[in-house]
PDB file of N, CA and C in Angstrom:
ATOM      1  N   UNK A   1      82.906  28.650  49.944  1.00  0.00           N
ATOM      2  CA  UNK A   1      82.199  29.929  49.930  1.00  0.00           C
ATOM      3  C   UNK A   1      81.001  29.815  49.002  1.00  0.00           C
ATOM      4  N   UNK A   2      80.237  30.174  49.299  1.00  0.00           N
ATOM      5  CA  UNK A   2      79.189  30.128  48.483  1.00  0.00           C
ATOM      6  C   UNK A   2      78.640  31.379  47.921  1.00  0.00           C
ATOM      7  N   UNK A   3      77.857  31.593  46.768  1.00  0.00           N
ATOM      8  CA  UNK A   3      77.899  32.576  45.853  1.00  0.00           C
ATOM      9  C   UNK A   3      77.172  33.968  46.478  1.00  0.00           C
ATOM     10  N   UNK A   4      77.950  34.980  46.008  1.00  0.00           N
ATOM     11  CA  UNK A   4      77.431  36.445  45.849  1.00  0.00           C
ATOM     12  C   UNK A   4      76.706  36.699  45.177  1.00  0.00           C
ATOM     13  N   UNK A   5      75.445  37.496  45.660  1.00  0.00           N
ATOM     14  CA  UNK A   5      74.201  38.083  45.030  1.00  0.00           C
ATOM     15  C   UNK A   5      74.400  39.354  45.248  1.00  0.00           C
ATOM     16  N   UNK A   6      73.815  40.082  44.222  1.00  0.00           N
ATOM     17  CA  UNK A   6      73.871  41.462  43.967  1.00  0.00           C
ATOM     18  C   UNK A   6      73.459  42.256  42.714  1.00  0.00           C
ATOM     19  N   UNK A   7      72.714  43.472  42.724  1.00  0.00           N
ATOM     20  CA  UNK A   7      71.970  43.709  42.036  1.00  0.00           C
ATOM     21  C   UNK A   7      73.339  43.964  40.354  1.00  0.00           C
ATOM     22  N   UNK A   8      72.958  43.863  39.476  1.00  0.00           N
ATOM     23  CA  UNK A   8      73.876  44.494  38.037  1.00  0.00           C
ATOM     24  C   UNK A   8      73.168  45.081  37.164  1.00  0.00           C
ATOM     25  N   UNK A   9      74.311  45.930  36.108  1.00  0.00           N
ATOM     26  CA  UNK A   9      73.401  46.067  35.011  1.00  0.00           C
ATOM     27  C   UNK A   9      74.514  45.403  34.372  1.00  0.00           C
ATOM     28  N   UNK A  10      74.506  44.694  32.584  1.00  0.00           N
ATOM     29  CA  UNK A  10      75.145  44.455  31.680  1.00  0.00           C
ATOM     30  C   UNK A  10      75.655  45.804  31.285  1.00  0.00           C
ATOM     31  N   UNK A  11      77.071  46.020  31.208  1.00  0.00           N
ATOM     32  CA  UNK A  11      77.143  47.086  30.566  1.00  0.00           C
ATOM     33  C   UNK A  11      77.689  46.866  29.245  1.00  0.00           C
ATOM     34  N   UNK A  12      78.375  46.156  28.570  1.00  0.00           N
ATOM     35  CA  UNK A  12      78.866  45.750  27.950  1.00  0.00           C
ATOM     36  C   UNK A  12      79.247  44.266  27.196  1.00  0.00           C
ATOM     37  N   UNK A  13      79.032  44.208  26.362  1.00  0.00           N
ATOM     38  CA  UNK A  13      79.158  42.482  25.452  1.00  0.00           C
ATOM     39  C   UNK A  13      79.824  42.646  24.028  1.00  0.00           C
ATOM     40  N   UNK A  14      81.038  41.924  24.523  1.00  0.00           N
ATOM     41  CA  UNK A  14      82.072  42.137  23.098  1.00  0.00           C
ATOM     42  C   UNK A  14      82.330  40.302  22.251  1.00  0.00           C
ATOM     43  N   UNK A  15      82.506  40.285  21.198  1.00  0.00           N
ATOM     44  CA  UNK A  15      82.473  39.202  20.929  1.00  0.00           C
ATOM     45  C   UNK A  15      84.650  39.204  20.504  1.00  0.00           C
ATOM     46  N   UNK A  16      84.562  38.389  20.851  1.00  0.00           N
ATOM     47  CA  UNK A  16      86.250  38.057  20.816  1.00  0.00           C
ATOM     48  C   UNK A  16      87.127  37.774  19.492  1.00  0.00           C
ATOM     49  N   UNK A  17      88.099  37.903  19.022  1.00  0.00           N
ATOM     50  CA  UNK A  17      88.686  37.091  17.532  1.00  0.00           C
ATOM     51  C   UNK A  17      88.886  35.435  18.212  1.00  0.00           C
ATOM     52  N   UNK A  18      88.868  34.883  19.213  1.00  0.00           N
ATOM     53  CA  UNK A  18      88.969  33.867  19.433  1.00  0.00           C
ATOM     54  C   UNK A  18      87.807  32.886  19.720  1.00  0.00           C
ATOM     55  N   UNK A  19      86.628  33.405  19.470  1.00  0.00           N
ATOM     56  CA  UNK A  19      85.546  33.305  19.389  1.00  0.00           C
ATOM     57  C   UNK A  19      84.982  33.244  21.057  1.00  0.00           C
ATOM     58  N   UNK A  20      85.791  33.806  21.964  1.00  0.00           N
ATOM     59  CA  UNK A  20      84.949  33.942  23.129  1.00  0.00           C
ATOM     60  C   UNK A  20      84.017  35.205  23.756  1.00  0.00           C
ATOM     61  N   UNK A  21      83.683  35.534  24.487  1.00  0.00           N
ATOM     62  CA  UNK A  21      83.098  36.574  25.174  1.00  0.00           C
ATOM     63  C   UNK A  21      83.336  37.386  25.922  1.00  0.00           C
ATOM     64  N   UNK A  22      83.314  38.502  26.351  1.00  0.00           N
ATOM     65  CA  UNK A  22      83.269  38.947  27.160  1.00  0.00           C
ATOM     66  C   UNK A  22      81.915  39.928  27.511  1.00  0.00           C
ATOM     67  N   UNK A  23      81.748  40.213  29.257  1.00  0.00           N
ATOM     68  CA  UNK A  23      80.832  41.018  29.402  1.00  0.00           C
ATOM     69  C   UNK A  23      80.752  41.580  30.114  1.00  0.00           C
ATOM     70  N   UNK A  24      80.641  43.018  30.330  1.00  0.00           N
ATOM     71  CA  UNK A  24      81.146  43.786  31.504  1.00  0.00           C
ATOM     72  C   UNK A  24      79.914  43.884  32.339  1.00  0.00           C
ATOM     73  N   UNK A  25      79.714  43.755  33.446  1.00  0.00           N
ATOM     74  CA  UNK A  25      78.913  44.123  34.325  1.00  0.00           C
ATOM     75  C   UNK A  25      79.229  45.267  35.606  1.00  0.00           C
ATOM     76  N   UNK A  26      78.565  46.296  35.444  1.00  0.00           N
ATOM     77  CA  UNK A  26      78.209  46.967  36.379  1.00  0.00           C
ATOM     78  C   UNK A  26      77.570  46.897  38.027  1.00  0.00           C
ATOM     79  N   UNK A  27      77.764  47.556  38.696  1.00  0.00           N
ATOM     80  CA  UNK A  27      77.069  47.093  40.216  1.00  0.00           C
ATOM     81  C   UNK A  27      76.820  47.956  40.512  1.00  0.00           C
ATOM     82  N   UNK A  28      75.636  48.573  41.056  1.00  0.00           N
ATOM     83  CA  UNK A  28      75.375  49.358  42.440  1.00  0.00           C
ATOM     84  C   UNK A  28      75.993  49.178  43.478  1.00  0.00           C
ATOM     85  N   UNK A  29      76.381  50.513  44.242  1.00  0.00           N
ATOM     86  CA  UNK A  29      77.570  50.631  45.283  1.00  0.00           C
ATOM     87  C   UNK A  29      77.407  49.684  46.175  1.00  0.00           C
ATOM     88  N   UNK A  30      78.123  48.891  46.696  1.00  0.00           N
ATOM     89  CA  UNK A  30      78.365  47.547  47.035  1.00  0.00           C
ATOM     90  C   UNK A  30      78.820  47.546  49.088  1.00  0.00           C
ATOM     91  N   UNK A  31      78.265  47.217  49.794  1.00  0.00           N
ATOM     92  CA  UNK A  31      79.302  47.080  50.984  1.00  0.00           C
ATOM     93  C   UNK A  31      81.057  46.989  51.042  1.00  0.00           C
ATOM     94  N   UNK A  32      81.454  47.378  51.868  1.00  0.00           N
ATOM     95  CA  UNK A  32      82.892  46.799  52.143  1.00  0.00           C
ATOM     96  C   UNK A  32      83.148  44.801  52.146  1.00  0.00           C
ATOM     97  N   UNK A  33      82.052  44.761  52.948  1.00  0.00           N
ATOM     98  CA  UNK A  33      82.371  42.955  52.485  1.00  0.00           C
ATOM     99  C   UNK A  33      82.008  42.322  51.497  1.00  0.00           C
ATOM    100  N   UNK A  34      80.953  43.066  51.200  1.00  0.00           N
ATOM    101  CA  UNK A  34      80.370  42.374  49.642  1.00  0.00           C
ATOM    102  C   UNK A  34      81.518  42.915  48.620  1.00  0.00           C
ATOM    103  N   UNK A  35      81.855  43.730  48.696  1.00  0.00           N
ATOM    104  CA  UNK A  35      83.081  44.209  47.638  1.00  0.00           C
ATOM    105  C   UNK A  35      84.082  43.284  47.626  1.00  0.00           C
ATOM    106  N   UNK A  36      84.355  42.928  48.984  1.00  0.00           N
ATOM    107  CA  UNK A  36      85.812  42.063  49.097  1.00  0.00           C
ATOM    108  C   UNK A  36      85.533  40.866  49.114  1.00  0.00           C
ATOM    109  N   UNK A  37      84.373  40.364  48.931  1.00  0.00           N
ATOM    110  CA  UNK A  37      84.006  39.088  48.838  1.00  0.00           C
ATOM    111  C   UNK A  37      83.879  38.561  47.203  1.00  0.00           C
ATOM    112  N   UNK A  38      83.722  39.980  46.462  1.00  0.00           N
ATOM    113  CA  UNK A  38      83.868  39.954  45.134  1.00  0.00           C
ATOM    114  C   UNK A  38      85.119  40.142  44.502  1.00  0.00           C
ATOM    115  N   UNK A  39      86.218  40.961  45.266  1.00  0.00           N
ATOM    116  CA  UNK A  39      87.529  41.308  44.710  1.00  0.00           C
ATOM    117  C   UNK A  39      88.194  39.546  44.961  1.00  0.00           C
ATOM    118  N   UNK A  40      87.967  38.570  45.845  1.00  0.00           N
ATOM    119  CA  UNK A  40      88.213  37.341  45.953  1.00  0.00           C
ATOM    120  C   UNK A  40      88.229  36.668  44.696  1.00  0.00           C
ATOM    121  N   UNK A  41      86.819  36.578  43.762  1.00  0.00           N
ATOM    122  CA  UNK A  41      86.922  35.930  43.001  1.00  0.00           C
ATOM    123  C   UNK A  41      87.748  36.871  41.314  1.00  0.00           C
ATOM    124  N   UNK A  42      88.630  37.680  41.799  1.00  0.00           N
ATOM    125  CA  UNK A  42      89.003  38.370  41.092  1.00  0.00           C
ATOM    126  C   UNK A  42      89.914  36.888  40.211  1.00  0.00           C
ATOM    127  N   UNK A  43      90.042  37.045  38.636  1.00  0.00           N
ATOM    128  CA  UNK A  43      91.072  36.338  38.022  1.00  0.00           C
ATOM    129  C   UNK A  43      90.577  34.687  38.349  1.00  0.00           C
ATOM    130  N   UNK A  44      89.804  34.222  38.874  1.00  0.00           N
ATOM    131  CA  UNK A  44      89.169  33.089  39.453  1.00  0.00           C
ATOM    132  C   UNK A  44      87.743  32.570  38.462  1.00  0.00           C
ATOM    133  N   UNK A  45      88.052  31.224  38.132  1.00  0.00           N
ATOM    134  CA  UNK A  45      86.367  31.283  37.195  1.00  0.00           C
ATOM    135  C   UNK A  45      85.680  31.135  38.112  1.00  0.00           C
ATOM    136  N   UNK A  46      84.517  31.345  37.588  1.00  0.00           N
ATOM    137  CA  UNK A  46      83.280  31.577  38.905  1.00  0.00           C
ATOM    138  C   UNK A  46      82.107  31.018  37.738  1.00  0.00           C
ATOM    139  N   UNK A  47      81.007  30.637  38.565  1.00  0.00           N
ATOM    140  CA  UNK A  47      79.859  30.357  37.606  1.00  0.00           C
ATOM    141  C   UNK A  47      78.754  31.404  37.800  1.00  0.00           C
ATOM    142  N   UNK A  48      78.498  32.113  36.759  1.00  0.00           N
ATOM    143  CA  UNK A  48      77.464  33.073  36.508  1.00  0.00           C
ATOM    144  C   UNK A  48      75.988  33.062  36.192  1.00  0.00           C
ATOM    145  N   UNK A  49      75.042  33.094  37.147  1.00  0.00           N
ATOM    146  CA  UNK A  49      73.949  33.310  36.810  1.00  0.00           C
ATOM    147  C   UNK A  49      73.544  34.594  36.898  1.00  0.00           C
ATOM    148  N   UNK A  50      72.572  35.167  35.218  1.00  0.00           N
ATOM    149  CA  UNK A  50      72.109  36.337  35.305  1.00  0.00           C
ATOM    150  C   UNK A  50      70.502  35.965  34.798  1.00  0.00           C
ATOM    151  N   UNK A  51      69.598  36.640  35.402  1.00  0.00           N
ATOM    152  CA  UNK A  51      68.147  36.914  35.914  1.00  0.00           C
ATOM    153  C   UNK A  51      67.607  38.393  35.644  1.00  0.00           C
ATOM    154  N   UNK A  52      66.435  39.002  35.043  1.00  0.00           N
ATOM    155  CA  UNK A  52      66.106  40.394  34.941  1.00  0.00           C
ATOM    156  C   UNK A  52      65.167  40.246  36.152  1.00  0.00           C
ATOM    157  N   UNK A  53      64.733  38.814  36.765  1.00  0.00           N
ATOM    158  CA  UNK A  53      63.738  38.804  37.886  1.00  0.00           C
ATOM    159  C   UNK A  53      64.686  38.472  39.044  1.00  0.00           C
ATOM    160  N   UNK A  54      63.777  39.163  40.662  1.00  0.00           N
ATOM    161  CA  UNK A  54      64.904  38.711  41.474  1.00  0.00           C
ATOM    162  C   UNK A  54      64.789  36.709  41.715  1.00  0.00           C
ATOM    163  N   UNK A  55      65.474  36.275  42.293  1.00  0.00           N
ATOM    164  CA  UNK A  55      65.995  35.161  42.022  1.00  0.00           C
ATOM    165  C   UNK A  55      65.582  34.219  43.419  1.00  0.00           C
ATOM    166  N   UNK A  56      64.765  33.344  43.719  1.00  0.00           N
ATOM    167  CA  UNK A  56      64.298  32.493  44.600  1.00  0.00           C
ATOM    168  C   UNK A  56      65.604  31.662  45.661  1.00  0.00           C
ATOM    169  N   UNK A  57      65.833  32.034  46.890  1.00  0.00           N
ATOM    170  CA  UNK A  57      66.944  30.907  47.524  1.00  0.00           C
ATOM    171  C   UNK A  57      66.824  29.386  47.192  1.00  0.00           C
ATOM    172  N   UNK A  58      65.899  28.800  47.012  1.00  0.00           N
ATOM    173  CA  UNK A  58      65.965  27.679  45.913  1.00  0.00           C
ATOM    174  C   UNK A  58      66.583  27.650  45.065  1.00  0.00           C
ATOM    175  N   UNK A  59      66.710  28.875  43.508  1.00  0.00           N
ATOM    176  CA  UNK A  59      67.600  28.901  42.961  1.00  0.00           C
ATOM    177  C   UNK A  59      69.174  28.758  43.334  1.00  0.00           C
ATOM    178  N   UNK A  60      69.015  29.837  44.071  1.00  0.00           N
ATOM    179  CA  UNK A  60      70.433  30.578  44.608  1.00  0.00           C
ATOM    180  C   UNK A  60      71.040  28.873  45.263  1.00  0.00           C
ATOM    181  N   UNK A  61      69.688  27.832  45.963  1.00  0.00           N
ATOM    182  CA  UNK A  61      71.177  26.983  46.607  1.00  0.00           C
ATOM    183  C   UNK A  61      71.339  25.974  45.749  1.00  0.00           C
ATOM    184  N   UNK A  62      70.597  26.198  44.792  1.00  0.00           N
ATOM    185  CA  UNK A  62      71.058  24.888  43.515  1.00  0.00           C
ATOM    186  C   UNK A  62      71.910  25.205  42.924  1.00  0.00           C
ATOM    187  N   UNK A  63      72.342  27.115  42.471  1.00  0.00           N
ATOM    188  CA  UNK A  63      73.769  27.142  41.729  1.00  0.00           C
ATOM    189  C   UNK A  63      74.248  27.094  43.108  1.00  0.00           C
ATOM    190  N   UNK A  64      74.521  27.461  44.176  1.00  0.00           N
ATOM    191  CA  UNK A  64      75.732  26.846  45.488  1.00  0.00           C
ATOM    192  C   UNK A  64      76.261  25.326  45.173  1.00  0.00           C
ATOM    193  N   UNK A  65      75.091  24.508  44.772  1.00  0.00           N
ATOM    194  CA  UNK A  65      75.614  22.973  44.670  1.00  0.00           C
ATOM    195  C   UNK A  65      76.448  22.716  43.615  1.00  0.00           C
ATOM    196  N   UNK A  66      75.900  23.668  42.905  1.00  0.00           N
ATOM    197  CA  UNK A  66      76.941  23.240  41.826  1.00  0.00           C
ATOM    198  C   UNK A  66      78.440  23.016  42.228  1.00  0.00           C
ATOM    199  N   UNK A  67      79.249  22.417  41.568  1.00  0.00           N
ATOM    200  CA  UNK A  67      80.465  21.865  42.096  1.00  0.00           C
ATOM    201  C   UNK A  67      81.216  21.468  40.659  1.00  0.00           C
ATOM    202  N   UNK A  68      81.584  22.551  39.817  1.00  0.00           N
ATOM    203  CA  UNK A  68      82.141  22.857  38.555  1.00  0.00           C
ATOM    204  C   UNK A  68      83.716  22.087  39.023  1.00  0.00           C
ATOM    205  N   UNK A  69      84.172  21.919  38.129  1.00  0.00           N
ATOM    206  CA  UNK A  69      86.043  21.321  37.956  1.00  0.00           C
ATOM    207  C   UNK A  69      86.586  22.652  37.453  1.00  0.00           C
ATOM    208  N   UNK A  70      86.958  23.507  37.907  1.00  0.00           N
ATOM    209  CA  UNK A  70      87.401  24.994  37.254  1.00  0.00           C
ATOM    210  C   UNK A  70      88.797  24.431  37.171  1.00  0.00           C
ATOM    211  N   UNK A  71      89.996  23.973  36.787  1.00  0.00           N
ATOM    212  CA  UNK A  71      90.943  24.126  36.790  1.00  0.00           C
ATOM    213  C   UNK A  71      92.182  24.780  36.259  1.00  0.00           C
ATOM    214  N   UNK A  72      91.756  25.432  35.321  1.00  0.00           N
ATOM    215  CA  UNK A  72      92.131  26.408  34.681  1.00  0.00           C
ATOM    216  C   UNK A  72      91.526  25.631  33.015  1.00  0.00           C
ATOM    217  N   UNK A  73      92.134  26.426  32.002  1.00  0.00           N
ATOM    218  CA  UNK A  73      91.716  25.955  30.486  1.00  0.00           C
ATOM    219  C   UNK A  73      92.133  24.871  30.248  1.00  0.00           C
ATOM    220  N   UNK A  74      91.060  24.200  29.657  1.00  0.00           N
ATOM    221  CA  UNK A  74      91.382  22.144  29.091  1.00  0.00           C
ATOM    222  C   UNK A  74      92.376  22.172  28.225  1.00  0.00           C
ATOM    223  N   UNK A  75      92.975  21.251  28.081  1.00  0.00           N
ATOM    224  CA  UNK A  75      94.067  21.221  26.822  1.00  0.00           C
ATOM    225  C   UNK A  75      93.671  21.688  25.630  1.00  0.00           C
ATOM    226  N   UNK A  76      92.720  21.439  25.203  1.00  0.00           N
ATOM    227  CA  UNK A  76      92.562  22.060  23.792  1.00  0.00           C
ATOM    228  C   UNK A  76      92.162  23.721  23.723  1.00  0.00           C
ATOM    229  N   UNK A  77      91.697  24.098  24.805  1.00  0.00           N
ATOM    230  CA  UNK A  77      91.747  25.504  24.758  1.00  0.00           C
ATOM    231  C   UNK A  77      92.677  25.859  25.015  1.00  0.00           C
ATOM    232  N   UNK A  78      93.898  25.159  26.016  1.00  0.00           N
ATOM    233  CA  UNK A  78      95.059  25.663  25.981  1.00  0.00           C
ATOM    234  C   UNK A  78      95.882  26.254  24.174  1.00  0.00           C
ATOM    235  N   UNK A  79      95.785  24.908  23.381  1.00  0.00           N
ATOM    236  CA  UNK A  79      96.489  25.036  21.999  1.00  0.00           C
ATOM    237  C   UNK A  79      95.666  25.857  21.206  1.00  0.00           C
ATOM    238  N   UNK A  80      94.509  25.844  21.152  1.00  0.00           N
ATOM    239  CA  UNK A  80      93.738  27.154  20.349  1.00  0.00           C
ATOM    240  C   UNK A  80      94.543  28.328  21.089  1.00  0.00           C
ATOM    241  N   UNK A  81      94.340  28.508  22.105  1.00  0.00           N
ATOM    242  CA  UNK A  81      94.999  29.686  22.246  1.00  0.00           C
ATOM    243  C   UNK A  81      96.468  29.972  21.816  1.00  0.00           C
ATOM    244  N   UNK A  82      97.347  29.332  21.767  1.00  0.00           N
ATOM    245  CA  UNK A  82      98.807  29.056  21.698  1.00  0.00           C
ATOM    246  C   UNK A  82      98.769  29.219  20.304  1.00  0.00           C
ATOM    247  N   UNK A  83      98.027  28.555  19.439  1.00  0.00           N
ATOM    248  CA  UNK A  83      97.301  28.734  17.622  1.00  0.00           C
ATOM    249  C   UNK A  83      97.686  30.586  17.486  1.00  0.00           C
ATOM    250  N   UNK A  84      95.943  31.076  18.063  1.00  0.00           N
ATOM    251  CA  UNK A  84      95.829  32.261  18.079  1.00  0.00           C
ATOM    252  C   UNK A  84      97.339  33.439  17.909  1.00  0.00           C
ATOM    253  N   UNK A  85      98.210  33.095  18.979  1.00  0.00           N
ATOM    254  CA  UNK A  85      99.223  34.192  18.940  1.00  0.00           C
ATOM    255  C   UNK A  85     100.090  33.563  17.826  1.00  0.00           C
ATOM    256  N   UNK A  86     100.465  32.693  17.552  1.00  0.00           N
ATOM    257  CA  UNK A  86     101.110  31.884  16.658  1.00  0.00           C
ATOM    258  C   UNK A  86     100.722  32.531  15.666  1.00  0.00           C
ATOM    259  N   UNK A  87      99.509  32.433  15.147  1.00  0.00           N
ATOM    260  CA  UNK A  87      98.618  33.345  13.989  1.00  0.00           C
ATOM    261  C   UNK A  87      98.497  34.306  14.241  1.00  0.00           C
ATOM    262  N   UNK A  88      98.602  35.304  15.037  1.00  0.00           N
ATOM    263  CA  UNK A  88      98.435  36.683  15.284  1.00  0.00           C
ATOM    264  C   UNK A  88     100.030  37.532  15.000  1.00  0.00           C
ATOM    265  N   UNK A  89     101.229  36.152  15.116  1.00  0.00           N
ATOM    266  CA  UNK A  89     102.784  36.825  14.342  1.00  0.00           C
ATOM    267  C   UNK A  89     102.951  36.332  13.434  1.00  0.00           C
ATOM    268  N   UNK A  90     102.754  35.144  12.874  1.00  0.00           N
ATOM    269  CA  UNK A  90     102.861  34.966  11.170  1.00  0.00           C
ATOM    270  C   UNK A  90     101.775  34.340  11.169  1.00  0.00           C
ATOM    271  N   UNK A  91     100.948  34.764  10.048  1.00  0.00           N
ATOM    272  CA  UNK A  91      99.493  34.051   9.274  1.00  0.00           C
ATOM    273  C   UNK A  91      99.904  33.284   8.413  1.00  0.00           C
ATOM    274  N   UNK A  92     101.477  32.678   8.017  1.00  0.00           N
ATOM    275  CA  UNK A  92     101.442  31.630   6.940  1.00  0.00           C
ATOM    276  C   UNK A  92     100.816  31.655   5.935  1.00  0.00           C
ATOM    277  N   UNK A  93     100.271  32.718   5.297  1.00  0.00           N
ATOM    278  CA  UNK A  93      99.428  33.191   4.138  1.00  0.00           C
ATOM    279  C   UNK A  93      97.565  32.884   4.406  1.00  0.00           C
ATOM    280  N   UNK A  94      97.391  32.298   5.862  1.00  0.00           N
ATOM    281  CA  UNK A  94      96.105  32.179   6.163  1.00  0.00           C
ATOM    282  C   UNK A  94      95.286  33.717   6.094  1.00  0.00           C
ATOM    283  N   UNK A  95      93.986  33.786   5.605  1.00  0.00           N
ATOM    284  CA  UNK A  95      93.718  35.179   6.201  1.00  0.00           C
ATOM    285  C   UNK A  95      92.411  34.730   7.273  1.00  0.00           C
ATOM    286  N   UNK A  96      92.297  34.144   7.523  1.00  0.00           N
ATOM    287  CA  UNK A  96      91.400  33.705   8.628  1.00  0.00           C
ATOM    288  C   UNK A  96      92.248  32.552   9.788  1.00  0.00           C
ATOM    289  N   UNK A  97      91.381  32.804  10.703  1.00  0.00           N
ATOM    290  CA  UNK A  97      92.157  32.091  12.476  1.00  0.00           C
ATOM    291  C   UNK A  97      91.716  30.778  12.095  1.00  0.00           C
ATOM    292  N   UNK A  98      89.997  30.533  11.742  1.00  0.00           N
ATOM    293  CA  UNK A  98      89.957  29.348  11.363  1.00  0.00           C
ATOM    294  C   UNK A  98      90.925  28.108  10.746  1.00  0.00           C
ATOM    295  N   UNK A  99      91.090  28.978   9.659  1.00  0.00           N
ATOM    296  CA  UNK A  99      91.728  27.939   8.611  1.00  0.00           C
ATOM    297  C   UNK A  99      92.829  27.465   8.820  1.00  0.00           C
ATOM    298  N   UNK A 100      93.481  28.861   9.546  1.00  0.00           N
ATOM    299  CA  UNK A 100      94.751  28.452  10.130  1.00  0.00           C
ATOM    300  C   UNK A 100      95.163  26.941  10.949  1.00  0.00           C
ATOM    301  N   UNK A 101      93.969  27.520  11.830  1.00  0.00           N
ATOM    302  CA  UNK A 101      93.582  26.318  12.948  1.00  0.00           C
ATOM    303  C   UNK A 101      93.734  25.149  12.650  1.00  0.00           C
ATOM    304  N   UNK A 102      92.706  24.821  11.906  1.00  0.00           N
ATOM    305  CA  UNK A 102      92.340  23.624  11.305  1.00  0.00           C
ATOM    306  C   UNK A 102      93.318  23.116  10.302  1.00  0.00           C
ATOM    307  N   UNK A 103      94.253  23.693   9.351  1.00  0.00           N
ATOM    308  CA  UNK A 103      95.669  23.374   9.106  1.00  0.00           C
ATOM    309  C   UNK A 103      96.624  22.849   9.950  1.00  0.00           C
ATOM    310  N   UNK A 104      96.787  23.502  11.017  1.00  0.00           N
ATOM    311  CA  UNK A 104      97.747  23.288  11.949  1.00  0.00           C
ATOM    312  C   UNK A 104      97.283  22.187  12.905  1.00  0.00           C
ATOM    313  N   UNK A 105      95.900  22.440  13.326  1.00  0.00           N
ATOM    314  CA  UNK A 105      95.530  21.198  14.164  1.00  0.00           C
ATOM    315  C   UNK A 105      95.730  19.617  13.167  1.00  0.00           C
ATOM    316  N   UNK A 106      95.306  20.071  11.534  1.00  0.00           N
ATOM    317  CA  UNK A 106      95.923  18.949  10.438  1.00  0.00           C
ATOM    318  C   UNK A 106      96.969  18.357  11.142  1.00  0.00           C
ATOM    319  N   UNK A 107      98.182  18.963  10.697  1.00  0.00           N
ATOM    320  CA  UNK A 107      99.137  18.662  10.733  1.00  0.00           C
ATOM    321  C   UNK A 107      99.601  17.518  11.850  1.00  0.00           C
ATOM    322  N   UNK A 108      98.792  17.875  13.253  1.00  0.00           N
ATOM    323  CA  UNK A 108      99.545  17.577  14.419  1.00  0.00           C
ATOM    324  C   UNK A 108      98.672  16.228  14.371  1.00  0.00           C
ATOM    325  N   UNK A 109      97.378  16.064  13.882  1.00  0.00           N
ATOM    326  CA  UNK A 109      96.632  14.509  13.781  1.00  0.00           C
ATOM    327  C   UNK A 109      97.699  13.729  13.146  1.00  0.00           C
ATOM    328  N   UNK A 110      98.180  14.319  11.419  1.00  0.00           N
ATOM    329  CA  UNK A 110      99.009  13.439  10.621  1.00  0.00           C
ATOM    330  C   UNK A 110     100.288  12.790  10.995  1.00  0.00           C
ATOM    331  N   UNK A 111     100.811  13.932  12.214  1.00  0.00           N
ATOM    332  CA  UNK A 111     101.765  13.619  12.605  1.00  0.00           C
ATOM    333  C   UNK A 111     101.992  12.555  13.995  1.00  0.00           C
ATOM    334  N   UNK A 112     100.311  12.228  14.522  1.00  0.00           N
ATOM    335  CA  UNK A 112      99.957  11.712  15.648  1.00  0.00           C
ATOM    336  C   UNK A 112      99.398  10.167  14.661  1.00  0.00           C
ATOM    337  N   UNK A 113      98.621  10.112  13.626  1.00  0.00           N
ATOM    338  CA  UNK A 113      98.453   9.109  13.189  1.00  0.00           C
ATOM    339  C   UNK A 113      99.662   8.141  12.453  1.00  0.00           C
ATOM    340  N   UNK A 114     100.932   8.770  12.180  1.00  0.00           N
ATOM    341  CA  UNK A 114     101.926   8.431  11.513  1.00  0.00           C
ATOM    342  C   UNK A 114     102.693   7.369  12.726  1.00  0.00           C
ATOM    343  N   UNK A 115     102.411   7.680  13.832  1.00  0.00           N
ATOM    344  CA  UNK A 115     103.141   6.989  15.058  1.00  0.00           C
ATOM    345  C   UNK A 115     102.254   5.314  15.408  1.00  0.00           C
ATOM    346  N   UNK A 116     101.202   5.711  14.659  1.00  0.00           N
ATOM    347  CA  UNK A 116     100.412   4.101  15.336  1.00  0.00           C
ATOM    348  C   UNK A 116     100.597   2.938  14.382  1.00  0.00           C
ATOM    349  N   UNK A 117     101.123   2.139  15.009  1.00  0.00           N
ATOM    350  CA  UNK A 117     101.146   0.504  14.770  1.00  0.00           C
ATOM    351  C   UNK A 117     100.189  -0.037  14.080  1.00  0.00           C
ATOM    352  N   UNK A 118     100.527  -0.636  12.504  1.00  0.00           N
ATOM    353  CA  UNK A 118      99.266  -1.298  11.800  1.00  0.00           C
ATOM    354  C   UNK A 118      99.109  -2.583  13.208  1.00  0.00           C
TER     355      UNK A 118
END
């Protein structure tokens, strides 16, 4: 399938405790297929291009080519996240996610370098 165009406004941009993003976008009332062509990529990563100018089919078929590896989150965003709630029920006396992090990610190197063969 190749990508949906359609007019937006930004309505919204929140910055995350996990240091990611979010951003709400708005639409002008949409067709029945263009709607359901959008409720598709519901829960699905998708690659986003946003423009205040309208946007050249040249553009439009160079992001089509694109051909991203979406497979869900890489391992290490998997364990940051897994961190996060970990730290979000006991902080271990951390008061920051960082530090936490980087303690705990400690730990799991020392305990990964302790296994290798002089």
């Amino acid at each position: 399938m190749n990508g949906i165009l359609f007019p937006a406004i930004i309505e919204n941009i929140t910055s995350r405790r996990d240091k990611t993003v979010k951003v709400t976008i708005g639409t002008q009332e949409l067709s029945q297929g263009k709607a359901g062509e959008l409720f598709t990529l519901l829960n699905h990563m998708a690659v986003v291009y946003i423009s205040q100018k309208e946007i050249s089919q040249r553009e439009i078929d160079q992001v089509d080519k694109l051909d991203p590896e979406f497979e869900g989150k890489t391992q290490s965003q998997r364990t940051r996240n897994v961190l996060f709630i970990l730290f979000s029920q006991d902080r271990e006396g951390h008061k920051e996610f960082d530090t936490y992090y980087r303690a705990k990610t400690d730990l799991f190197i020392e305990h990964l370098k302790a296994k290798i063969k002089d």
